[in-house]
Protein backbone atom coordinates (compact mmCIF):
# COMPACT_ATOMS: atom_id res chain seq x y z
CA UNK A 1 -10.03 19.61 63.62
CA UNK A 2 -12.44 22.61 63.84
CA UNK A 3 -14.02 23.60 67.21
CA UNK A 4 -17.82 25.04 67.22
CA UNK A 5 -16.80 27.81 69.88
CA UNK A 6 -19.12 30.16 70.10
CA UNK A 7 -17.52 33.27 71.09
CA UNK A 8 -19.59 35.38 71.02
CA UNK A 9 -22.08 34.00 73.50
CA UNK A 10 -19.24 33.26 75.96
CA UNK A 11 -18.43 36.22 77.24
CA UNK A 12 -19.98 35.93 80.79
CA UNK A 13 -20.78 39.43 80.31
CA UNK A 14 -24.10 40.46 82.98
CA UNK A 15 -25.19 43.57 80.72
CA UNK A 16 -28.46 43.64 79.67
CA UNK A 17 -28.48 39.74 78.10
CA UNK A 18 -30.67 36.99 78.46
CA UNK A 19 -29.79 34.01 80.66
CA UNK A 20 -28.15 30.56 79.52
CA UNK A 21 -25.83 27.97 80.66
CA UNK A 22 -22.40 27.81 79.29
CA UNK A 23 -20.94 24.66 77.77
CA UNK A 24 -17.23 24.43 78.38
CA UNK A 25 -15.92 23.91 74.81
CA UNK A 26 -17.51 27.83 74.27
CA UNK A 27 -15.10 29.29 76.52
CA UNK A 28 -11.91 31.39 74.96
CA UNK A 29 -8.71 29.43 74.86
CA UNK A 30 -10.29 26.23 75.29
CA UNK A 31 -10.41 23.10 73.24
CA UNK A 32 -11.69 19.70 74.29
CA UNK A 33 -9.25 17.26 75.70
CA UNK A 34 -10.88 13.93 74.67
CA UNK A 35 -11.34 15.40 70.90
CA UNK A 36 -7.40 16.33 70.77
CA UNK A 37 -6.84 13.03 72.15
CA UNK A 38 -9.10 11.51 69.42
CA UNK A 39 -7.20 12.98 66.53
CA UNK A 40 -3.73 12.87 68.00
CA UNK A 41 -4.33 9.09 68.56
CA UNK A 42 -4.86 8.54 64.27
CA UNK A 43 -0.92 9.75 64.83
CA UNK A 44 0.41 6.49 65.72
CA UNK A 45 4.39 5.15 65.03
CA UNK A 46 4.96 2.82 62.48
CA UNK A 47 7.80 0.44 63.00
CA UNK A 48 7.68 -0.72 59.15
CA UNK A 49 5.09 0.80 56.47
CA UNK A 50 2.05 -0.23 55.88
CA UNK A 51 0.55 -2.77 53.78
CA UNK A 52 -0.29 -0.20 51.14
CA UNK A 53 3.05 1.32 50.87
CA UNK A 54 4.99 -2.04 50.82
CA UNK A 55 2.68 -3.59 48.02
CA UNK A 56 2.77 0.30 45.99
CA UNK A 57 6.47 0.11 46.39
CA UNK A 58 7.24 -3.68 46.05
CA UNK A 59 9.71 -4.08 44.05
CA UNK A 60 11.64 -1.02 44.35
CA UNK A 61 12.54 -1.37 48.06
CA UNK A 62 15.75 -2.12 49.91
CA UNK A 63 15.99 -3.08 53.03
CA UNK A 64 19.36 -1.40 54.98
CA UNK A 65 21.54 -2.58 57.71
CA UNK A 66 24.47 -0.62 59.58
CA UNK A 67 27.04 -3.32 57.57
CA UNK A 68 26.49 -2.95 54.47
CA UNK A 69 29.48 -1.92 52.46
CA UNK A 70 29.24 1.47 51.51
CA UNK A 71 31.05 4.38 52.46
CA UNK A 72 28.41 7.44 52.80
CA UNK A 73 24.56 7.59 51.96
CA UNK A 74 25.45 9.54 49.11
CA UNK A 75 27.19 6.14 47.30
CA UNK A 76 24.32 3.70 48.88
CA UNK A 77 21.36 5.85 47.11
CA UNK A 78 23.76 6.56 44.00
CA UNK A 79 24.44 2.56 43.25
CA UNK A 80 20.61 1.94 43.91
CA UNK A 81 19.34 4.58 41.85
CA UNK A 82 16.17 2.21 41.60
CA UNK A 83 15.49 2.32 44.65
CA UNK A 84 12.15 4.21 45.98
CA UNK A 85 11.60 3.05 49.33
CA UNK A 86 14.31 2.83 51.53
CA UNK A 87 13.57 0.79 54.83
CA UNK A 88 16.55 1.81 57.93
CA UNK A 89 17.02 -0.70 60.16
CA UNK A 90 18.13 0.17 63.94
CA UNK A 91 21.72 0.70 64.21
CA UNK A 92 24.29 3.45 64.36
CA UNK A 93 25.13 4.91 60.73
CA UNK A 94 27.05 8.15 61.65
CA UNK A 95 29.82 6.69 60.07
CA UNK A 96 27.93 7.18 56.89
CA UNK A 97 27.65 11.23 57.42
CA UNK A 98 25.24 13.13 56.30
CA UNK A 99 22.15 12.12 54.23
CA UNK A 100 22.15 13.95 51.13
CA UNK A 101 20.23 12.76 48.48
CA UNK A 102 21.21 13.07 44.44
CA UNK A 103 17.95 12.79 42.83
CA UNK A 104 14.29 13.94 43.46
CA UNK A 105 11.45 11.44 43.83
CA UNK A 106 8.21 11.94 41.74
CA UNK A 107 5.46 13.95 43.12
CA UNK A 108 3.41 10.81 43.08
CA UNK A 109 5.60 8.27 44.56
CA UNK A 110 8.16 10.30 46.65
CA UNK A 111 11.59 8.59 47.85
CA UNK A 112 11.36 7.54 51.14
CA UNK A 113 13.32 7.08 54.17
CA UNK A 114 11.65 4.45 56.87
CA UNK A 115 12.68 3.14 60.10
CA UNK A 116 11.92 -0.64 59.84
CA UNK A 117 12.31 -2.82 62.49
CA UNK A 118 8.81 -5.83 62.36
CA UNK A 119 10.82 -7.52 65.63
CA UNK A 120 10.10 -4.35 67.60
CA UNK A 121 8.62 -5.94 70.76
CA UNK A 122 8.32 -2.41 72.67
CA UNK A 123 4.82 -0.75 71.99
CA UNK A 124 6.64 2.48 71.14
CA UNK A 125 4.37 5.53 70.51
CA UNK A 126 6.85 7.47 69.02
CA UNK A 127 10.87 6.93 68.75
CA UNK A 128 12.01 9.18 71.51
CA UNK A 129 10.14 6.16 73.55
CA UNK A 130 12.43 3.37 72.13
CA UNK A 131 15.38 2.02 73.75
CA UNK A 132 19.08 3.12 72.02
CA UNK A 133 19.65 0.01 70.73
CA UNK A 134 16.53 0.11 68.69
CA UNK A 135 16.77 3.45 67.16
CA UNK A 136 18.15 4.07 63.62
CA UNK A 137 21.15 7.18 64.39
CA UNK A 138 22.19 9.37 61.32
CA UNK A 139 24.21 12.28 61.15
CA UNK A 140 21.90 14.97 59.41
CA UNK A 141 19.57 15.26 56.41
CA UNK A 142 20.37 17.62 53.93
CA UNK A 143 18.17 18.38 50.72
CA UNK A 144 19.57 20.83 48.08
CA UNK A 145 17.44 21.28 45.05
CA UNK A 146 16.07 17.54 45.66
CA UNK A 147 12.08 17.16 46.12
CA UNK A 148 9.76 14.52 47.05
CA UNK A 149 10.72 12.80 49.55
CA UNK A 150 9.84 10.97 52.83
CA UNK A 151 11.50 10.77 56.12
CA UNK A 152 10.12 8.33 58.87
CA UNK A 153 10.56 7.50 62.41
CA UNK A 154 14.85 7.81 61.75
CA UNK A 155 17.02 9.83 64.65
CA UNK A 156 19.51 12.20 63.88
CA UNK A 157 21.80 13.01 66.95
CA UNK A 158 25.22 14.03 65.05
CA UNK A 159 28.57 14.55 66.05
CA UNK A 160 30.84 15.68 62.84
CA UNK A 161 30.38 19.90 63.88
CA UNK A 162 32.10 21.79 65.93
CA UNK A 163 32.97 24.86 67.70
CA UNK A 164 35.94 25.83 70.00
CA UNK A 165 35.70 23.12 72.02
CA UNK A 166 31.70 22.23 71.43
CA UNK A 167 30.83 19.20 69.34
CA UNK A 168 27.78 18.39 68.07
CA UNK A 169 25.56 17.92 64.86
CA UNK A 170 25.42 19.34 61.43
CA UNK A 171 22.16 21.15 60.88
CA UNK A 172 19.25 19.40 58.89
CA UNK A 173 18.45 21.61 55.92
CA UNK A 174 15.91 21.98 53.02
CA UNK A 175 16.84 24.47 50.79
CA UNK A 176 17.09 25.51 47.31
CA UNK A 177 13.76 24.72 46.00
CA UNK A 178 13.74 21.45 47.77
CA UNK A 179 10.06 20.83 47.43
CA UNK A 180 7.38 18.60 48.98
CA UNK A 181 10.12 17.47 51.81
CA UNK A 182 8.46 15.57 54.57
CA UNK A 183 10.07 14.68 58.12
CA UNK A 184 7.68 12.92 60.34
CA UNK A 185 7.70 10.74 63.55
CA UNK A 186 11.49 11.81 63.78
CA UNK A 187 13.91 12.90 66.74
CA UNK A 188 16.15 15.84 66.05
CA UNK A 189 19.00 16.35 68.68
CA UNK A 190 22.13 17.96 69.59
CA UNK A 191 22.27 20.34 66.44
CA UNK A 192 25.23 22.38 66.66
CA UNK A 193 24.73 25.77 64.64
CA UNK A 194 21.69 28.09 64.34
CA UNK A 195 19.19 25.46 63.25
CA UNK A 196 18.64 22.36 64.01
CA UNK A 197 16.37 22.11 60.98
CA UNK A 198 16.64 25.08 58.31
CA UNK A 199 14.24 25.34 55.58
CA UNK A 200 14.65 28.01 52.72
CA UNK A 201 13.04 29.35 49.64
CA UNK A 202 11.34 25.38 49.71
CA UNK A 203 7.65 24.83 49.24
CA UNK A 204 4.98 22.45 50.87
CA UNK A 205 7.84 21.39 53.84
CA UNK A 206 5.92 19.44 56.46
CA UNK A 207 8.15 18.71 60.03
CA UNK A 208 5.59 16.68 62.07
CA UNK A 209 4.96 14.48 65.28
CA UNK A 210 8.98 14.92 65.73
CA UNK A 211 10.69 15.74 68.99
CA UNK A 212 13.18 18.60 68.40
CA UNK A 213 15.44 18.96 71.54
CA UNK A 214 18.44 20.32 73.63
CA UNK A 215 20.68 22.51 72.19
CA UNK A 216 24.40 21.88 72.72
CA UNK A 217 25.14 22.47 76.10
CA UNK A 218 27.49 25.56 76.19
CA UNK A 219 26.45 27.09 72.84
CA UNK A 220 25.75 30.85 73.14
CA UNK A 221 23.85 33.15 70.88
CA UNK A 222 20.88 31.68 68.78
CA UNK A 223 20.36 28.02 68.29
CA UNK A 224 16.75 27.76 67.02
CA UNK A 225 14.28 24.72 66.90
CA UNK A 226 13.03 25.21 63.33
CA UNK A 227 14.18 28.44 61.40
CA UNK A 228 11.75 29.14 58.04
CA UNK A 229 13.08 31.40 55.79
CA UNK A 230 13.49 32.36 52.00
CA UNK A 231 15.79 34.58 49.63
CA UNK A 232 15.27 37.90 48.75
CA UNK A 233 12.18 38.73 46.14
CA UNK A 234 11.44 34.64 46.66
CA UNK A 235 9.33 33.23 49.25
CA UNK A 236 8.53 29.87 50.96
CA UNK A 237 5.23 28.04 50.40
CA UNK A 238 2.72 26.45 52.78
CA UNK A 239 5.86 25.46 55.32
CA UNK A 240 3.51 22.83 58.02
CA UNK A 241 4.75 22.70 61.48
CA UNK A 242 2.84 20.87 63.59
CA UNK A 243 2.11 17.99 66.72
CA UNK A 244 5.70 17.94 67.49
CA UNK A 245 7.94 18.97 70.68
CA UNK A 246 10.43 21.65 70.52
CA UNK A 247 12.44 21.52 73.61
CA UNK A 248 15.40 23.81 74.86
CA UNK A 249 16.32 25.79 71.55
CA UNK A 250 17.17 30.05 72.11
CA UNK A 251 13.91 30.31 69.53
CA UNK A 252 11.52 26.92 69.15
CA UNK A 253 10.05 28.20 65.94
CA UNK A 254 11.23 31.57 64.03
CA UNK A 255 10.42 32.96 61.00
CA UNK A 256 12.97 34.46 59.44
CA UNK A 257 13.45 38.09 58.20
CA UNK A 258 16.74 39.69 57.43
CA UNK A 259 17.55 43.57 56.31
CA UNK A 260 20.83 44.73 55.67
CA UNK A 261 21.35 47.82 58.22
CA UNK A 262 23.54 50.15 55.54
CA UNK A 263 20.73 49.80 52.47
CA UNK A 264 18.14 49.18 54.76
CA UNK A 265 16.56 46.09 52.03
CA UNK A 266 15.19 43.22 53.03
CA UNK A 267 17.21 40.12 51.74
CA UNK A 268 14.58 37.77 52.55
CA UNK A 269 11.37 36.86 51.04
CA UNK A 270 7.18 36.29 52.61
CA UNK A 271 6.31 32.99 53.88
CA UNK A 272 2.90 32.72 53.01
CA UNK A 273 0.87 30.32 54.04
CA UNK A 274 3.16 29.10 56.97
CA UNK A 275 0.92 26.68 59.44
CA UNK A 276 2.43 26.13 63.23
CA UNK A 277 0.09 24.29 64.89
CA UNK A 278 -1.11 21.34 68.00
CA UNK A 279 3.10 21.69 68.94
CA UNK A 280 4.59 21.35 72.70
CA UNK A 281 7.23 24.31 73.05
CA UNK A 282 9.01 24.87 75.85
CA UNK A 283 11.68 25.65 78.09
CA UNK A 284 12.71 23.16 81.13
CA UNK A 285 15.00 24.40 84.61
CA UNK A 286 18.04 22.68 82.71
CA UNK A 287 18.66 26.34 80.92
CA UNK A 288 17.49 28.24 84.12
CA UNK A 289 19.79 30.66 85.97
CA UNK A 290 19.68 32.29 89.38
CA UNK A 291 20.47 36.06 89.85
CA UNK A 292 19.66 37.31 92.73
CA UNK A 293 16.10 36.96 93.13
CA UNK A 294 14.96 36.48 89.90
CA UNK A 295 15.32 33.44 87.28
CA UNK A 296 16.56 33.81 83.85
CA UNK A 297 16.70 31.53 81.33
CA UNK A 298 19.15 30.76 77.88
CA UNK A 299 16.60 31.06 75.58
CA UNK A 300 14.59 33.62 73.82
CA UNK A 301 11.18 32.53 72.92
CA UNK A 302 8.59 29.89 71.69
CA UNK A 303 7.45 31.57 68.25
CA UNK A 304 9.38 34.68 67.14
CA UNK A 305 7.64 35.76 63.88
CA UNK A 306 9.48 38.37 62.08
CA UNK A 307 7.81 37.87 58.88
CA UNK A 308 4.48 36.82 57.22
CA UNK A 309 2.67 37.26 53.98
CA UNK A 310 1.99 40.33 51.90
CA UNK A 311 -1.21 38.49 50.43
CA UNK A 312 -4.64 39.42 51.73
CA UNK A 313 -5.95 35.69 50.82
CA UNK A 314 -6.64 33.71 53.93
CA UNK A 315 -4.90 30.93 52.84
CA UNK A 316 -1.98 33.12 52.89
CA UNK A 317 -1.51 34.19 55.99
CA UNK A 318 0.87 32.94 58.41
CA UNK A 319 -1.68 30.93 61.15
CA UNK A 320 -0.41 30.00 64.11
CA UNK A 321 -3.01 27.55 66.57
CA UNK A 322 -3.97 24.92 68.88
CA UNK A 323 0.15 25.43 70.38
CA UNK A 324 1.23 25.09 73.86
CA UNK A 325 4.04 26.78 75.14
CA UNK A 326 5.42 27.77 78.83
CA UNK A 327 9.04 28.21 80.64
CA UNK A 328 9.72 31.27 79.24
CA UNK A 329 11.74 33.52 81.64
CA UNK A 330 14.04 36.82 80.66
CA UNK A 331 17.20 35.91 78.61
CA UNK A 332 20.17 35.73 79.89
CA UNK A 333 22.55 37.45 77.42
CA UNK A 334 25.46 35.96 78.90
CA UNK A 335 24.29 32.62 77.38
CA UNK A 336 22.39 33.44 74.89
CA UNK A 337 20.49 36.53 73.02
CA UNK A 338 17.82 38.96 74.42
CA UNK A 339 14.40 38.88 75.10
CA UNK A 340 11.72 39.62 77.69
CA UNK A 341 10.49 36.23 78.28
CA UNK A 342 7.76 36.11 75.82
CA UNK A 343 6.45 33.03 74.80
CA UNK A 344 5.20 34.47 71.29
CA UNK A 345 6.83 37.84 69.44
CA UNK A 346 5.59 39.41 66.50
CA UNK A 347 7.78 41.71 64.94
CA UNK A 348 10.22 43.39 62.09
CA UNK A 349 7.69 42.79 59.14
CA UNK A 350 5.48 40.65 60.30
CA UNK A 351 1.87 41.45 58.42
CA UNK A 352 -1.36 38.85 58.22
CA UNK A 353 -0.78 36.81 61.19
CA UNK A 354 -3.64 34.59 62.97
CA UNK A 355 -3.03 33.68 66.39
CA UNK A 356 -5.91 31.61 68.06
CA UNK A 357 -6.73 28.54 70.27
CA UNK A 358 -2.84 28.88 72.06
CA UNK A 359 -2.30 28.17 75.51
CA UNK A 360 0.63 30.14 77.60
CA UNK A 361 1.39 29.47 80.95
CA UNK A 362 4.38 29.90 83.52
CA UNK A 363 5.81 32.90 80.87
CA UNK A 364 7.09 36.11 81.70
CA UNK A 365 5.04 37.31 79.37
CA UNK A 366 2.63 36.09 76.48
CA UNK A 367 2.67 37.94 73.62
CA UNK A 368 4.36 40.96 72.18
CA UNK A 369 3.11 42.49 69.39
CA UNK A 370 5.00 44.67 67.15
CA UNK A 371 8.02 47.44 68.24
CA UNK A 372 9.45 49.86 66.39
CA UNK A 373 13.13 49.46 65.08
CA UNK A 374 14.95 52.95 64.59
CA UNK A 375 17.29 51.03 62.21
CA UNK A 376 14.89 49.43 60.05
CA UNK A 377 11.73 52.60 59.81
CA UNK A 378 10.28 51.01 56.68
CA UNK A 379 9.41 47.81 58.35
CA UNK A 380 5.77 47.40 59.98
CA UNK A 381 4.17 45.14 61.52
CA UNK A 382 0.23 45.25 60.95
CA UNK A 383 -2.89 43.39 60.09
CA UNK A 384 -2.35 40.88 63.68
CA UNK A 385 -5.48 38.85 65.02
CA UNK A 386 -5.23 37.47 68.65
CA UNK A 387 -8.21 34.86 69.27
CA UNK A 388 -9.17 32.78 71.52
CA UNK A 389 -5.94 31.84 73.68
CA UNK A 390 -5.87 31.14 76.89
CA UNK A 391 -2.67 32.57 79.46
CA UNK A 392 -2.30 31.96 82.90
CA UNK A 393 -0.47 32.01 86.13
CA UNK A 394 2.29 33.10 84.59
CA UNK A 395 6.11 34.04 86.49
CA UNK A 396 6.51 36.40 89.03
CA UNK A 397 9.59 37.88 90.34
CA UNK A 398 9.49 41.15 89.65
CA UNK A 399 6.31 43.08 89.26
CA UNK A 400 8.05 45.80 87.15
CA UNK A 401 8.88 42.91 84.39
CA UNK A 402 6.73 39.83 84.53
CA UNK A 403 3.91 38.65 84.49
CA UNK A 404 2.45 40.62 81.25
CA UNK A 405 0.02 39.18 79.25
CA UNK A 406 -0.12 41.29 75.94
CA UNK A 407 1.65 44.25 74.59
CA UNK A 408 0.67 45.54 71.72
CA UNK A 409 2.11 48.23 69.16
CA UNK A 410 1.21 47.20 65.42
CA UNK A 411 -2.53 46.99 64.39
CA UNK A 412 -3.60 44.43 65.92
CA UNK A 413 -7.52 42.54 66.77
CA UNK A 414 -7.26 41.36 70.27
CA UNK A 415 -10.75 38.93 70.74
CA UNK A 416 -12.24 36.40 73.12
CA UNK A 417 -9.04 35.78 75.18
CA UNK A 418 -8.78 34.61 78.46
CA UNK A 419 -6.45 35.68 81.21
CA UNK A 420 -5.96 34.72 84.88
CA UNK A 421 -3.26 35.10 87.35
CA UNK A 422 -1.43 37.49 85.36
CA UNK A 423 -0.83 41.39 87.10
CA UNK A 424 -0.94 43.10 83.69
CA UNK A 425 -3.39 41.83 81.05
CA UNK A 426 -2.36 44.24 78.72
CA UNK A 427 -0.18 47.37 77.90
CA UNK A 428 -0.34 49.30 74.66
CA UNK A 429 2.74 50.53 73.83
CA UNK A 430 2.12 52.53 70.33
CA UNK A 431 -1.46 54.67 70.75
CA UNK A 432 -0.98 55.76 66.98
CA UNK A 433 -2.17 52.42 65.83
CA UNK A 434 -5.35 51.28 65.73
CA UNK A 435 -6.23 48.37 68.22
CA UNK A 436 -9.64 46.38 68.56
CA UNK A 437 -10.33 44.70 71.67
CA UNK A 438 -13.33 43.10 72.21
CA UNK A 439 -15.01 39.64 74.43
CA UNK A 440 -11.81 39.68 76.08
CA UNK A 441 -12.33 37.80 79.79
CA UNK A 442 -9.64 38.65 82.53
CA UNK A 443 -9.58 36.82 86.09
CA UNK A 444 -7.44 37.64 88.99
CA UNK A 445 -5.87 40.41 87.43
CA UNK A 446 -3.50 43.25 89.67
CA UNK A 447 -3.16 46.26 87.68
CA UNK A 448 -4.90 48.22 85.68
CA UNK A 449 -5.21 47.38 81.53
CA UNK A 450 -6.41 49.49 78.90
CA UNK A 451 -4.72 52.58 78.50
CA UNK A 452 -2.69 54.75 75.69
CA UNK A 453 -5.61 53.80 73.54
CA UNK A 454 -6.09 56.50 70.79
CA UNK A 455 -9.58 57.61 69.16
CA UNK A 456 -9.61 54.76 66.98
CA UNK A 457 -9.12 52.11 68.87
CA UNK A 458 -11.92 50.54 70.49
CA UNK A 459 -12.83 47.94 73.26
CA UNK A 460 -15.97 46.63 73.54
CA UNK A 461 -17.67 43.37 75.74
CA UNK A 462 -15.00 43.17 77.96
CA UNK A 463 -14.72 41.62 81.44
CA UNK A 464 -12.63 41.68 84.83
CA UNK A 465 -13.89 39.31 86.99
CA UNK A 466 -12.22 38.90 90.48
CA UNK A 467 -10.03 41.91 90.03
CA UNK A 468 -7.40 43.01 92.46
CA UNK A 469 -6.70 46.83 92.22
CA UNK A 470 -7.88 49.42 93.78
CA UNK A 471 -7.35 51.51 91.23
CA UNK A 472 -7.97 51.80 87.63
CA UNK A 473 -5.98 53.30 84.83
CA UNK A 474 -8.81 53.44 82.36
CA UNK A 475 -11.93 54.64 82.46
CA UNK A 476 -14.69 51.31 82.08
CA UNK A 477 -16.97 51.85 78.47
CA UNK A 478 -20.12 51.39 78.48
CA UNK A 479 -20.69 47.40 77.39
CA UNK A 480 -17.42 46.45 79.43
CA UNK A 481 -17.81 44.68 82.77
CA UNK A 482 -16.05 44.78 85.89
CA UNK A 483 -16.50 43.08 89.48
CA UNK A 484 -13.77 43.36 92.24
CA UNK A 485 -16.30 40.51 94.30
CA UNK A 486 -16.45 37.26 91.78
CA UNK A 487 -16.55 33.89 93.65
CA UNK A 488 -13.76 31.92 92.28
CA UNK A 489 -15.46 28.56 93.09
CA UNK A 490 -18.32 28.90 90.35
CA UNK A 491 -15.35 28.94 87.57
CA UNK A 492 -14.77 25.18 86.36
CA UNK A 493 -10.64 24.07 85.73
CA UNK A 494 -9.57 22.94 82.61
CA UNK A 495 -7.61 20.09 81.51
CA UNK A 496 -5.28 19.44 78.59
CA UNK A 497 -2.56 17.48 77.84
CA UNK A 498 1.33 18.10 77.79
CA UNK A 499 4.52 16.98 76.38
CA UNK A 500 2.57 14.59 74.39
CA UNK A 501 5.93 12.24 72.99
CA UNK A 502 8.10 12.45 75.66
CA UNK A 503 6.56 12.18 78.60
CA UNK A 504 2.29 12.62 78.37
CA UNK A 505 0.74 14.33 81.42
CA UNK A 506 -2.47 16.35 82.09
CA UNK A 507 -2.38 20.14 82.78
CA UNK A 508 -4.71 21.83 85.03
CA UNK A 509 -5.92 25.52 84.73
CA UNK A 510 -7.73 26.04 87.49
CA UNK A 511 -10.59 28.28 87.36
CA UNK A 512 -10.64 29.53 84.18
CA UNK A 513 -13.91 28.52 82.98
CA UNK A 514 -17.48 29.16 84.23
CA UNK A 515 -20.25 27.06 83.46
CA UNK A 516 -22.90 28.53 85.01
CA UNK A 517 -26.32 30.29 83.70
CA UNK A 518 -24.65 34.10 82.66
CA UNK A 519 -25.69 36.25 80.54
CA UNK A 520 -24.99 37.10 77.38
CA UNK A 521 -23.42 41.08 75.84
CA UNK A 522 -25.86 42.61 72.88
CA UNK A 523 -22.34 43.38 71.88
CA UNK A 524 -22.24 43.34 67.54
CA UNK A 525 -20.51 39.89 66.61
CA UNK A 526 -17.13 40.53 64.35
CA UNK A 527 -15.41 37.69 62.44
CA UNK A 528 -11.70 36.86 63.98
CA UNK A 529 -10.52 38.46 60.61
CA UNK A 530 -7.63 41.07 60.68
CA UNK A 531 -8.38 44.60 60.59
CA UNK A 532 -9.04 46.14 57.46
């Protein structure tokens, strides 16, 4: 889905511009509810395959019950080595143990895994939605030099790990040159170690419209949603994340990047061409705690990037869009690791990342860009684009902590973002880097912005609208904007939707978006490219 925004003309900047009226879908951060809901609804669950599949694979299918006699999944896909298309039936099959296939499909007619049920009388949208008797239960997945292959609409919520006195499941994992793996329409639950799904040194992964939830209650340390990684000098290809829910894990999505402190050398590879997009991450009161008059939370963050790709080819870069994430709060390290409540982090060796079209709200803080690491002085993080996101009313407890939108320390492109509600738009922590920040729109905000910028940064077509201070800790450029006395009331709210497979609701920014006849900055119109 691509989205005619604009940008440039948004800007609601009143400096010597010609008058229009705004359309809605031109405004930063935005995107148009009934066109996600249009392409999210071509997403639909399939109880048994389609016509297409069934006739392609006809007659190399089985169909597979909880009673059949076999010991493991291993021996059932071993004795029907034939076999192509395997359809589940609901039933429990952790008795089975983990799903570990022998042999690779063919790129052009992949093995595949499908929940089957044609007497499914529920009008299920996805499998989280069906009853317990109706869901197919496995133990885990695990792919280890295999490739090609399918898995649909199946549920793995295992119980065959453990730790001190902690049960849960074995982690999913695709790994070893495990190629062209697909998981889609699945739930993923109750993982035990540090991923529920682990993918490494694999190419073309996809992990779609799957709900990813609830770490094992009690587990400390870090328990992430997905974890993408890849062995030293080796990378992983064109990993797709997208339209799924990651719920409750220490990080939803992290890309992986390890150095070993005494030769400081990365033993981890690039990930180009990673896509995370149109996901639900988040963090709900169930890993909330109370100190004193603050909340903290046992979790980390929604994204933490500490790697992306070397390669200056777009298709390369690690792109991260079109995501919703909120319930970030401050870790608490007693349950878990350590982090500032940021919804997004960019860091270690993180290079050629594109972050657009996000929306953040009720976060400590959005995104963090880049810090430097005493241990680790050859790593940098550089060549970061920020576009189009939208963060608002985010936490407040503590105005010496929250409610930060960016901060900023590697190279990084900050453009057409929009910010309300949130004291500090934006601190920049490392004035030896270069930082562009330009058609940037903040409403509401408490404290100043700008400042530590060095010669060659620049910010350009800027606006505060409704802004709070009395004071100022940067001095307003020429072609920036500000005005303490906006009316609130001629900004329009905007609507988008939530939690999309477990329980679909419409969120409300309120006042974010102005639709009004404005005018327009003679500001020069950049590309959202990184900096070269």
């Amino acid at each position: 889905m691509k989205y005619n925004f604009c940008i440039w003309s948004l800007l609601l900047i009143l400096i010597s511009c010609n008058s229009r009226t705004q359309n809605i879908s031109e405004i930063p951060g935005y995107r148009s509810v009934e066109h996600d809901r249009l392409e999210e609804s071509t997403y639909k669950f399939q109880p048994i395959p389609d016509n297409a599949t069934l006739r392609r694979y006809k007659h190399r299918t089985l169909v597979v019950t909880p009673n059949l006699e076999y010991d493991s999944w291993r021996e059932l896909i071993f004795k029907n080595d034939e076999i192509d298309l395997f359809l589940i039936t609901p039933g429990d099959y952790l008795k089975w143990g983990q799903l570990r296939p022998h042999k690779s499909g063919e790129l052009k007619v992949p093995k595949i895994f499908h929940y089957y049920n044609p007497k499914l009388k529920s009008k299920a949208l996805h499998p989280v939605q069906l009853q317990k008797d109706e869901a197919a239960i496995l133990e885990n997945f695990n792919f280890n030099e295999i490739a090609n292959w399918k898995i649909y609409g199946l549920t793995f919520s295992g119980k065959q790990d453990q730790i001190n006195n902690l049960k849960g499941g074995i982690s999913n994992l695709i790994i070893n040159s495990s190629d062209r793996i697909t998981i889609d329409f699945c739930i993923i639950e109750n993982v035990l170690r540090s991923g529920a799904i682990r993918i490494s040194t694999s190419n073309h992964t996809v992990i779609s419209n799957s709900v990813i939830r609830d770490k094992v209650e009690g587990l400390k340390g870090d328990n992430v949603g997905i974890l993408v990684g890849a062995v030293e000098n080796q990378v992983s290809l064109n990993t797709k994340i997208y339209n799924n829910e990651i719920i409750n894990y220490t990080d939803g999505i992290q890309l992986l990047y390890y150095t070993t402190p005494s030769r400081n050398k990365p033993v981890t590879g690039e990930l180009p061409g990673t896509y995370i997009g149109y996901n639900d991450i988040y963090i709900t009161p169930d890993l909330y705690r109370q100190k004193e008059n603050r909340l903290f939370s046992c979790a980390e963050n929604g994204i933490d990037i500490k790697v992306g790709s070397s390669s200056k080819n777009p298709l390369h870069w690690v792109t991260i869009e079109n995501n919703n994430l909120w319930g970030f709060r401050d870790t608490d390290s007693s349950c878990s690791g350590s982090s500032n409540g940021e919804a997004i982090t960019i860091h270690r060796n993180a290079k050629n990342v594109l972050l657009k079209d996000n929306v953040i709200f009720d976060s400590s803080r959005g995104v963090t860009v880049g810090w430097k690491n005493n241990r680790f002085p050859d790593e940098e993080v550089d060549l970061i684009t920020i576009s189009n996101n939208l963060l608002f009313d985010f936490y407040h407890a503590d105005e010496k902590k929250d409610g930060i939108g960016f901060i900023l320390s590697g190279n990084t492109r900050l453009v057409n973002n929009t910010l309300k509600g949130i004291d500090v738009p934006l601190i920049i922590e490392n004035n030896k880097k270069r930082h562009q920040l330009d058609y940037n729109v903040f409403i509401g905000t408490r404290r100043g912005a700008f400042y530590n910028l060095n010669k060659s940064s620049e910010y350009n077509c800027n606006i505060w609208l409704d802004y709070k201070a009395n004071d100022l800790r940067f001095k307003i450029r020429p072609r920036n904007k500000m005005d303490k006395n906006s009316e609130l009331s001629q900004f329009e709210n905007y609507s988008f939707q939530i939690k999309k497979w477990t329980d679909p609701q419409l969120k409300i920014a309120t006042n974010v978006a102005v639709n009004t006849a404005l005018e327009q900055c003679e500001c020069r119109v950049e590309k959202s490219i990184p900096i070269k």
